[in-house]
C-alpha atoms as a PDB file:
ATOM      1  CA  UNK A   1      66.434 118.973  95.120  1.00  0.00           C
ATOM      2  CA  UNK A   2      65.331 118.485  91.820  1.00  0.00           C
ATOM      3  CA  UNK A   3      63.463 114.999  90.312  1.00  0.00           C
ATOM      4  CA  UNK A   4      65.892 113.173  88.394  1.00  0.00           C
ATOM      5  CA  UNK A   5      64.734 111.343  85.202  1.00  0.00           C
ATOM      6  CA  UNK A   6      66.509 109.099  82.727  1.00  0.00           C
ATOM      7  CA  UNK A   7      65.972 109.114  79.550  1.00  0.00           C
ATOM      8  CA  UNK A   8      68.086 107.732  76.257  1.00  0.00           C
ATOM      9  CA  UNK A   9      67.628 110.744  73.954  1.00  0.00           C
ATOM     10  CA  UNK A  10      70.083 113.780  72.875  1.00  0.00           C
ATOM     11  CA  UNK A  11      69.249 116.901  74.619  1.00  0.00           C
ATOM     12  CA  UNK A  12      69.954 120.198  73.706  1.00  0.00           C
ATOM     13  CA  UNK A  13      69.802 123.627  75.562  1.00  0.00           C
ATOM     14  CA  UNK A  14      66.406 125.282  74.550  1.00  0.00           C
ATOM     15  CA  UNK A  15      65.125 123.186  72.248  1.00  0.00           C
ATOM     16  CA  UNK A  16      61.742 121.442  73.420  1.00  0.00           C
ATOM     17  CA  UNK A  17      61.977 117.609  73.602  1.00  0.00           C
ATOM     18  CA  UNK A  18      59.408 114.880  74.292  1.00  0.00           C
ATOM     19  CA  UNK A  19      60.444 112.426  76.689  1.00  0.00           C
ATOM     20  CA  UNK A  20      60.202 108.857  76.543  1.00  0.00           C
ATOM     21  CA  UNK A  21      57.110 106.404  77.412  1.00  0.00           C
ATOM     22  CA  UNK A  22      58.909 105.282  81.214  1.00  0.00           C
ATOM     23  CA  UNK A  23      60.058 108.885  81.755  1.00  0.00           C
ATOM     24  CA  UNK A  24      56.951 109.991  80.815  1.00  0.00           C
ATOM     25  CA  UNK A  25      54.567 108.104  82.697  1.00  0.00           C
ATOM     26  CA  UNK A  26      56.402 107.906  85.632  1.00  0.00           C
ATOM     27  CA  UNK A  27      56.472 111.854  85.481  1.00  0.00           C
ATOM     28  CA  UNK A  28      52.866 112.382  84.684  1.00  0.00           C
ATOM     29  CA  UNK A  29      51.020 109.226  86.160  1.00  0.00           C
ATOM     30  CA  UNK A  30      52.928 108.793  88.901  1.00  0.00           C
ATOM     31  CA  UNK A  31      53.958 111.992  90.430  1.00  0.00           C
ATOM     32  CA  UNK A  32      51.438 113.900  88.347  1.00  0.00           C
ATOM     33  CA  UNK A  33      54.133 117.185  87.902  1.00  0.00           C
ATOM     34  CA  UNK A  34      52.764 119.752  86.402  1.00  0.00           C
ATOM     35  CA  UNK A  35      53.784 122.067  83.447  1.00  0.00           C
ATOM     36  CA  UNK A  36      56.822 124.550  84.971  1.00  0.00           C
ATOM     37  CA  UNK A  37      57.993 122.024  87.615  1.00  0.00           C
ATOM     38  CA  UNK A  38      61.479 121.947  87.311  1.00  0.00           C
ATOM     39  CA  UNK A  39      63.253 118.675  87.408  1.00  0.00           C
ATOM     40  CA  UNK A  40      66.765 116.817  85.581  1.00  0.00           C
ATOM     41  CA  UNK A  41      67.563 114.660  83.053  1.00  0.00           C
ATOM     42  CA  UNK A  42      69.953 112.147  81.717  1.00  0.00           C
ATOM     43  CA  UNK A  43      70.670 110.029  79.059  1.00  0.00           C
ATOM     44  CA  UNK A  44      73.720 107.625  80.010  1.00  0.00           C
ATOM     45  CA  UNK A  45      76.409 109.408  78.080  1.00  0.00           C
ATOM     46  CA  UNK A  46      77.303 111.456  80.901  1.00  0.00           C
ATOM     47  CA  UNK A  47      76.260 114.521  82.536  1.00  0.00           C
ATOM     48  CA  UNK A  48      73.060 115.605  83.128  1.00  0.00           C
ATOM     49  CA  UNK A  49      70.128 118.839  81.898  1.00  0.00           C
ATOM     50  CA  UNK A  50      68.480 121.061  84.226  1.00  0.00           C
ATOM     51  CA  UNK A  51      65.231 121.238  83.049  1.00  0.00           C
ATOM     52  CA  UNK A  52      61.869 122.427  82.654  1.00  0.00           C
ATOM     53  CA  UNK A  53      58.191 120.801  82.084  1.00  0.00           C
ATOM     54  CA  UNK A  54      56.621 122.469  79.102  1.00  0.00           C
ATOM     55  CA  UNK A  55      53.608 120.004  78.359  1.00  0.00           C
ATOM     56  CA  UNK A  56      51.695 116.975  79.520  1.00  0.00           C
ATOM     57  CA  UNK A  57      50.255 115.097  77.298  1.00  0.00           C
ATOM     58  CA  UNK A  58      47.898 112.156  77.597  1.00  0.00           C
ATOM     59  CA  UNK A  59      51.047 110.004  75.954  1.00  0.00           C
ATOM     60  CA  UNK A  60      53.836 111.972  77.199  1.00  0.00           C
ATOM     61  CA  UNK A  61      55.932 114.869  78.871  1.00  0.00           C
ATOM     62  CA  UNK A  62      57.935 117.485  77.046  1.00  0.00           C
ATOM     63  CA  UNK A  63      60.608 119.359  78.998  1.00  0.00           C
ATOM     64  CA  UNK A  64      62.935 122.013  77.681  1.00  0.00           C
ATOM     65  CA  UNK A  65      66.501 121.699  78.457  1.00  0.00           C
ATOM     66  CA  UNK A  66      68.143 124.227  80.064  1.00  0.00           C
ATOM     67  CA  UNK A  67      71.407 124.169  81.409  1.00  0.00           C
ATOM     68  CA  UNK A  68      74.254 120.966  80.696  1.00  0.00           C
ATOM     69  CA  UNK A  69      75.857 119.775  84.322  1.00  0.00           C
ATOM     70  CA  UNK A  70      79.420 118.199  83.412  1.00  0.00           C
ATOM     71  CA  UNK A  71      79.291 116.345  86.275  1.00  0.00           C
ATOM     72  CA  UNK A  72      79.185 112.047  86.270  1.00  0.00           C
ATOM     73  CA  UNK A  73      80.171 110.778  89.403  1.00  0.00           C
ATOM     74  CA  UNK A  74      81.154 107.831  88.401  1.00  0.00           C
ATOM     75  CA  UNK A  75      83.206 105.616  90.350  1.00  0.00           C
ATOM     76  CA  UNK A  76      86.742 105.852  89.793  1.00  0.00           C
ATOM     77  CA  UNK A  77      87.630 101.859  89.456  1.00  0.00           C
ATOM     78  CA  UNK A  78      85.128 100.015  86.676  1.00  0.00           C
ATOM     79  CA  UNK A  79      83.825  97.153  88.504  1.00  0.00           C
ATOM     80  CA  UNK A  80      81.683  94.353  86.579  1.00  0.00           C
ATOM     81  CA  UNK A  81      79.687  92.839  89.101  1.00  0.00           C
ATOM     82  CA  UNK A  82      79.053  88.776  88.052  1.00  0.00           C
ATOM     83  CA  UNK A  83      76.221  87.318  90.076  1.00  0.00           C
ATOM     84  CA  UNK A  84      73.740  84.431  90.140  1.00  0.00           C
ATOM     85  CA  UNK A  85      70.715  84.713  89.682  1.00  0.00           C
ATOM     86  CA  UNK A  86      68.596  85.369  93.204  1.00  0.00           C
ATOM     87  CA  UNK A  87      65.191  84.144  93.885  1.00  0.00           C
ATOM     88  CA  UNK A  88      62.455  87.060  94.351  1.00  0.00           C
ATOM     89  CA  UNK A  89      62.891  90.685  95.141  1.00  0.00           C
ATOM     90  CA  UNK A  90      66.320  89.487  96.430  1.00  0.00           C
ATOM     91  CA  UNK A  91      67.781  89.937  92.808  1.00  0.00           C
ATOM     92  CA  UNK A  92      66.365  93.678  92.863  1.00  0.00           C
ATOM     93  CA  UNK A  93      67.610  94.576  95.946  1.00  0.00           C
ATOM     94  CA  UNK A  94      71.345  92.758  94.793  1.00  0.00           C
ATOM     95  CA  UNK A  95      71.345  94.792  91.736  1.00  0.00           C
ATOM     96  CA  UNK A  96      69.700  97.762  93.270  1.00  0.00           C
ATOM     97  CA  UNK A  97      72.581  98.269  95.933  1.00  0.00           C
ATOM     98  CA  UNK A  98      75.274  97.062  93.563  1.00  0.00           C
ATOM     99  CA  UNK A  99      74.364 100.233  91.159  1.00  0.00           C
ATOM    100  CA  UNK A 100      73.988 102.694  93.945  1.00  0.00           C
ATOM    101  CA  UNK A 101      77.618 101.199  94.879  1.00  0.00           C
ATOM    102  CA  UNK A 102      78.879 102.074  91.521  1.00  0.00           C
ATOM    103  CA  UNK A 103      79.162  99.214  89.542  1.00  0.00           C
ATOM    104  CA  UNK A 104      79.831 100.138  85.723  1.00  0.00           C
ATOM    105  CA  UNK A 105      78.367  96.757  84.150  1.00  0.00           C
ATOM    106  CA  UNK A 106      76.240  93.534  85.742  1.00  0.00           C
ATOM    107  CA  UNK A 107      76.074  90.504  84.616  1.00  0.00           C
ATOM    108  CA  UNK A 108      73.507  87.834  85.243  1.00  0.00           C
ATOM    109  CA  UNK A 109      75.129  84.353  85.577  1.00  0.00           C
ATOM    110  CA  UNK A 110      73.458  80.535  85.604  1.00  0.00           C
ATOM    111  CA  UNK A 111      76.159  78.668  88.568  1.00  0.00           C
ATOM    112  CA  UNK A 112      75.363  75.243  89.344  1.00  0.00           C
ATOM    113  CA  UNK A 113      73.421  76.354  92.639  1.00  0.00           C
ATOM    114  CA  UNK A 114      71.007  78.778  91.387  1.00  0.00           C
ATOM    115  CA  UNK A 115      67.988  79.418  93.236  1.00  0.00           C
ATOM    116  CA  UNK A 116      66.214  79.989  90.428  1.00  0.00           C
ATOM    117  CA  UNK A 117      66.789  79.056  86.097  1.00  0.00           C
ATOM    118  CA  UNK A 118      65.108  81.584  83.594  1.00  0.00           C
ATOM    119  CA  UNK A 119      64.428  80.969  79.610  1.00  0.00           C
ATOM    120  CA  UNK A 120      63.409  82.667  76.587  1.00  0.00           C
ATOM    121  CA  UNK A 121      60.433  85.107  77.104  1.00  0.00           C
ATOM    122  CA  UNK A 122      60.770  84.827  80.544  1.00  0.00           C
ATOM    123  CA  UNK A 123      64.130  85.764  80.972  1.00  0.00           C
ATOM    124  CA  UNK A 124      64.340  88.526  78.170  1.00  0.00           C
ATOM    125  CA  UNK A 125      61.507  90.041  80.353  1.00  0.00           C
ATOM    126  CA  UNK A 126      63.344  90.016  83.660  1.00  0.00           C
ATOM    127  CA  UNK A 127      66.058  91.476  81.830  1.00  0.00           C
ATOM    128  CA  UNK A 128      64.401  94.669  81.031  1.00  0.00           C
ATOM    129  CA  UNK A 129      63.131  94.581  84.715  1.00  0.00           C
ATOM    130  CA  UNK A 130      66.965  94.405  86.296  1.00  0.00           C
ATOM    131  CA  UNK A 131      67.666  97.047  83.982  1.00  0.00           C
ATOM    132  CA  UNK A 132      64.637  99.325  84.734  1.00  0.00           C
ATOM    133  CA  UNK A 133      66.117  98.553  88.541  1.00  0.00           C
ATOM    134  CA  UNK A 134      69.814  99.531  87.646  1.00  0.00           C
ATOM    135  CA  UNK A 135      68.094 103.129  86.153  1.00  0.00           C
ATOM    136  CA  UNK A 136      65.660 104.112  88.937  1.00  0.00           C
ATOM    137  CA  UNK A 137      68.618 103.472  91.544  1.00  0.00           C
ATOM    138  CA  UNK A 138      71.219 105.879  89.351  1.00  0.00           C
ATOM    139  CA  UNK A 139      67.647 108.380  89.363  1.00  0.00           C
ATOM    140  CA  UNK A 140      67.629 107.923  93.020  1.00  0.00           C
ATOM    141  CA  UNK A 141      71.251 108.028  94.158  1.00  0.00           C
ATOM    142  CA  UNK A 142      72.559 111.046  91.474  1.00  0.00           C
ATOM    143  CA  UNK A 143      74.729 108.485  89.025  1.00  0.00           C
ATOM    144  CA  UNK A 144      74.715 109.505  85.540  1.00  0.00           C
ATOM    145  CA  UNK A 145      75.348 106.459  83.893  1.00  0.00           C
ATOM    146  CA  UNK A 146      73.527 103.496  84.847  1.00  0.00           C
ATOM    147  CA  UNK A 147      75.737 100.088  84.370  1.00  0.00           C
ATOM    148  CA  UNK A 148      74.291  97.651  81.666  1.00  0.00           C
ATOM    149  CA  UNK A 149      72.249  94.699  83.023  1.00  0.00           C
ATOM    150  CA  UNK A 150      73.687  91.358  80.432  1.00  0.00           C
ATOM    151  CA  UNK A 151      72.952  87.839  80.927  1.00  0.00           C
ATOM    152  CA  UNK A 152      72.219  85.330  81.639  1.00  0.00           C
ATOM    153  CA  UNK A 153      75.246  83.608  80.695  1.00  0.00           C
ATOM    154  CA  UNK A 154      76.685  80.565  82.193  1.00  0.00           C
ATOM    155  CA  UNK A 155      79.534  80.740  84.372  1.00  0.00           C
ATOM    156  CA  UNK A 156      82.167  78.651  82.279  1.00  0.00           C
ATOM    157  CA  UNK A 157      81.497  80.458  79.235  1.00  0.00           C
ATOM    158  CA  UNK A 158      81.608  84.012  81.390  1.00  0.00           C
ATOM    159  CA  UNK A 159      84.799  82.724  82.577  1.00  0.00           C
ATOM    160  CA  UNK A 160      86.936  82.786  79.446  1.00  0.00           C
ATOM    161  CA  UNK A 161      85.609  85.711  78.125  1.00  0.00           C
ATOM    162  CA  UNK A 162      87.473  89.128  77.653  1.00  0.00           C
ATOM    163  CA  UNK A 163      87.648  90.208  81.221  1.00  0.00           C
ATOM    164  CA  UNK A 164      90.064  93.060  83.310  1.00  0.00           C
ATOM    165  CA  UNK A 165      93.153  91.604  84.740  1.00  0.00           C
ATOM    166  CA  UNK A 166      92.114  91.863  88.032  1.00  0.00           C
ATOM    167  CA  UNK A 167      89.900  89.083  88.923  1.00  0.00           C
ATOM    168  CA  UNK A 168      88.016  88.704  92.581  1.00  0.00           C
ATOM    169  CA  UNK A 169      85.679  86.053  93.202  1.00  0.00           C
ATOM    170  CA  UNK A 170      83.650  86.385  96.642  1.00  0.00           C
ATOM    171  CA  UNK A 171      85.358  83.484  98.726  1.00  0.00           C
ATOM    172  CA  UNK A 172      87.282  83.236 101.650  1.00  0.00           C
ATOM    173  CA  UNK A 173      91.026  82.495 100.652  1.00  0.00           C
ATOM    174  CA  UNK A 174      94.307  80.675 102.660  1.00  0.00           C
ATOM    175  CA  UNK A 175      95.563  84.392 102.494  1.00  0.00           C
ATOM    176  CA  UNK A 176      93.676  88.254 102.374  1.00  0.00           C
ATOM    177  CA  UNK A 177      93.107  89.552  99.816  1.00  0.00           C
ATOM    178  CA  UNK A 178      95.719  92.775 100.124  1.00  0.00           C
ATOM    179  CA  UNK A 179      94.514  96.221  99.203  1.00  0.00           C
ATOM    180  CA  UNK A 180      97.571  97.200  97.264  1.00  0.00           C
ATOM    181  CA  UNK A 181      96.543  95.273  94.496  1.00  0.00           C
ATOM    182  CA  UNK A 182      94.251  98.086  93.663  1.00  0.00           C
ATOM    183  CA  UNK A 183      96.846 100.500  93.096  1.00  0.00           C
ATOM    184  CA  UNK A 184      97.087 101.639  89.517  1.00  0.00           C
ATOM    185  CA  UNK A 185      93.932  99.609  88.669  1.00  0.00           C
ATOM    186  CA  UNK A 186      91.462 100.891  85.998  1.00  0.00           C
ATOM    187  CA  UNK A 187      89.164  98.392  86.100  1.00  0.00           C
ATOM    188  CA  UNK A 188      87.911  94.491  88.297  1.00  0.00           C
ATOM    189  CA  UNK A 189      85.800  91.918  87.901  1.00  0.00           C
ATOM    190  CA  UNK A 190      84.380  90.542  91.011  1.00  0.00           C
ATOM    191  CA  UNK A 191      82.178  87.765  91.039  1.00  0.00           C
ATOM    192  CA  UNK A 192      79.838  86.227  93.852  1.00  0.00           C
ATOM    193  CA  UNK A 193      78.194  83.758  94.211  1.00  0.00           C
ATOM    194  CA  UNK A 194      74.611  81.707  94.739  1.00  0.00           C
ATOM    195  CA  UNK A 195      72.779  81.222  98.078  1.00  0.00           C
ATOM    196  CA  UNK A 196      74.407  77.412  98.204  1.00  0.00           C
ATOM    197  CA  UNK A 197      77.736  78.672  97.158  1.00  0.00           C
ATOM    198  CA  UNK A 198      79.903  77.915  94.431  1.00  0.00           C
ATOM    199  CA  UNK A 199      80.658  74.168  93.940  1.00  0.00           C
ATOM    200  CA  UNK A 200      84.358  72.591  94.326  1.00  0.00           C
ATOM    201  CA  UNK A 201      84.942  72.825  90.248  1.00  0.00           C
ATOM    202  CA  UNK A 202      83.737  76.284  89.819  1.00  0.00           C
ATOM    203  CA  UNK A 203      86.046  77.575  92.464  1.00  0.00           C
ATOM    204  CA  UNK A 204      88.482  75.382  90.323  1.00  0.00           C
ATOM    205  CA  UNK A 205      87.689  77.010  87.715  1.00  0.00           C
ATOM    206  CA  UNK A 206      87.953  80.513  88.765  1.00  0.00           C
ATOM    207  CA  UNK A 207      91.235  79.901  89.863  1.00  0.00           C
ATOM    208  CA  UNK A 208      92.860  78.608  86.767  1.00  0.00           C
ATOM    209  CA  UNK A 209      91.418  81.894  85.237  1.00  0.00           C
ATOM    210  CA  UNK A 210      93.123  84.074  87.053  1.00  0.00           C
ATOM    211  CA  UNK A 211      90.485  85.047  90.209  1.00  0.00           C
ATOM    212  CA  UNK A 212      91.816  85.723  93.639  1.00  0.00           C
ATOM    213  CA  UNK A 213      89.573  84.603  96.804  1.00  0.00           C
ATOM    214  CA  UNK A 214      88.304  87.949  98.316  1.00  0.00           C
ATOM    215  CA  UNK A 215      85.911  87.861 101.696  1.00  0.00           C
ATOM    216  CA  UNK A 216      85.629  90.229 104.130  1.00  0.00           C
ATOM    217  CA  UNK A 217      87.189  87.254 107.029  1.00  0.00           C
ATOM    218  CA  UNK A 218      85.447  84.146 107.102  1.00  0.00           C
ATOM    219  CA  UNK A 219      81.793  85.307 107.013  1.00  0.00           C
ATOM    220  CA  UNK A 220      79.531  84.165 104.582  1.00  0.00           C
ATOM    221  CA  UNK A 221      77.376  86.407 102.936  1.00  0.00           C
ATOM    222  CA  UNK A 222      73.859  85.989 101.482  1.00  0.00           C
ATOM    223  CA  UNK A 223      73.683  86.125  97.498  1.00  0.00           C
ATOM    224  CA  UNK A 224      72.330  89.219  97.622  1.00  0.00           C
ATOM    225  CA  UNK A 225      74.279  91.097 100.441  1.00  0.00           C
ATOM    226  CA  UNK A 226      77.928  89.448  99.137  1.00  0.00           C
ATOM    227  CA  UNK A 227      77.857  92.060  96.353  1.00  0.00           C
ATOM    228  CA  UNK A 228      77.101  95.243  98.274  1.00  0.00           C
ATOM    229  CA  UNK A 229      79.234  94.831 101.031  1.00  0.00           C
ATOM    230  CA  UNK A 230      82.388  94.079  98.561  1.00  0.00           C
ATOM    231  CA  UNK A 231      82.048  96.892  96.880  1.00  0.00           C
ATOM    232  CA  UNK A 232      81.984  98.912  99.910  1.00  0.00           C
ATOM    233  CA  UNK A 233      85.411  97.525 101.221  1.00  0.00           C
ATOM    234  CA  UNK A 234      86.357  98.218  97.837  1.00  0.00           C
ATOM    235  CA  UNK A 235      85.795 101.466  97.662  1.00  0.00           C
ATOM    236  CA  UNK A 236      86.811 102.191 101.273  1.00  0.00           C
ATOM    237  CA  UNK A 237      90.214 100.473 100.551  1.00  0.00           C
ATOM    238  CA  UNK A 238      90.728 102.921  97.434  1.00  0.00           C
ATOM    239  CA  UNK A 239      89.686 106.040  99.019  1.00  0.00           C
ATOM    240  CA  UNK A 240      92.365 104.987 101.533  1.00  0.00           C
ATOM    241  CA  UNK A 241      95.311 105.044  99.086  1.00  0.00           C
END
């Protein structure tokens, strides 16, 4: 099976193109390919190119595009994952597994019991590091349009922003949270929470927005493993329909 590369360009069948500085490096430093390797790239709008290396340069690879794959495999419900932010590679594996679960958007949130509290600089560059994570997993896994990596925002103000109608936040409820609530649905938010939990007025606060306690019975999951393993019920559940 082909390499898969992502890059935010236009291709277009035949015409020579010169990749980007990430795609590029990571194709010519990294796995050193060499000039007629085949391989296949993206750009996020959908589909994909079959492809062709026609140069490597000291700065960067050009490919020729060859043949347009219609193909996205994206997930059928648009879920925007909210999660706190996770000390250490934690947060890369979260939003790692939460991309190769299909997640269309992820957003970085600032809870009351965050492990860890990121500003300026800082936190713009860990940013573009969740991001680069969110890209190599769609690379790795065959997506075709890797979710957007926003934040950090704080949970009140995420709260009563513009979000779907259905609401989940990752909590064990007085009653299950019943499958059939997917049917018809376009589009969830489901949000989890930090390693110590959400305190008694964020859960109060969820509520009066409109979220619905969803756990998978009354386990509680680490930060990083809560948004995974949701997803998968989620998807299970819908397949099921």
């Amino acid at each position: 099976m082909a390499r898969r590369f992502f890059d935010d360009q236009e291709f277009q069948a035949g015409v020579a193109t010169e990749l980007g500085a990430n795609a590029s490096h990571h194709i010519g430093k990294v796995l050193r390919m060499a000039e007629g390797d085949e391989l296949v790239v993206f750009n996020g709008h959908g589909g994909e190119w079959s492809a062709r290396i026609v140069a490597v340069g000291k700065k960067a690879v050009t490919v020729e595009p060859l043949e347009f794959v219609a193909e996205d495999r994206t997930a059928p419900l648009a879920v925007t994952v909210a999660l706190p932010m996770i000390k250490g590679e934690r947060m890369d594996y979260a939003i790692q597994k939460a991309t190769e679960m299909g997640a269309a958007q992820i957003v970085v949130l600032d809870t009351e019991r965050c492990e860890v509290r990121l500003k300026g600089e800082r936190q713009e560059k860990k940013l573009g590091q969740w991001q680069q994570v969110a890209i190599s997993a769609c690379e790795q896994c065959g997506l075709n349009r890797p979710p957007q990596v926003t934040g950090v925002r704080s949970l009140k103000d995420w709260l009563i922003g513009d979000l779907p109608d259905l609401r989940l936040i990752a909590h064990p409820g007085k009653s299950p949270f019943s499958p059939a609530a997917l049917k018809g649905t376009a589009e969830l938010a489901l949000l989890t929470g930090p390693e110590g939990g959400f305190s008694d007025e964020e859960l109060r606060a969820a509520e009066e927005n409109g979220f619905v306690a969803f756990a998978l019975g009354n386990r509680v999951l680490r930060a990083e493993t809560a948004p995974v393993a949701l997803l998968a019920a989620l998807w299970a559940w819908q397949s099921s329909d």
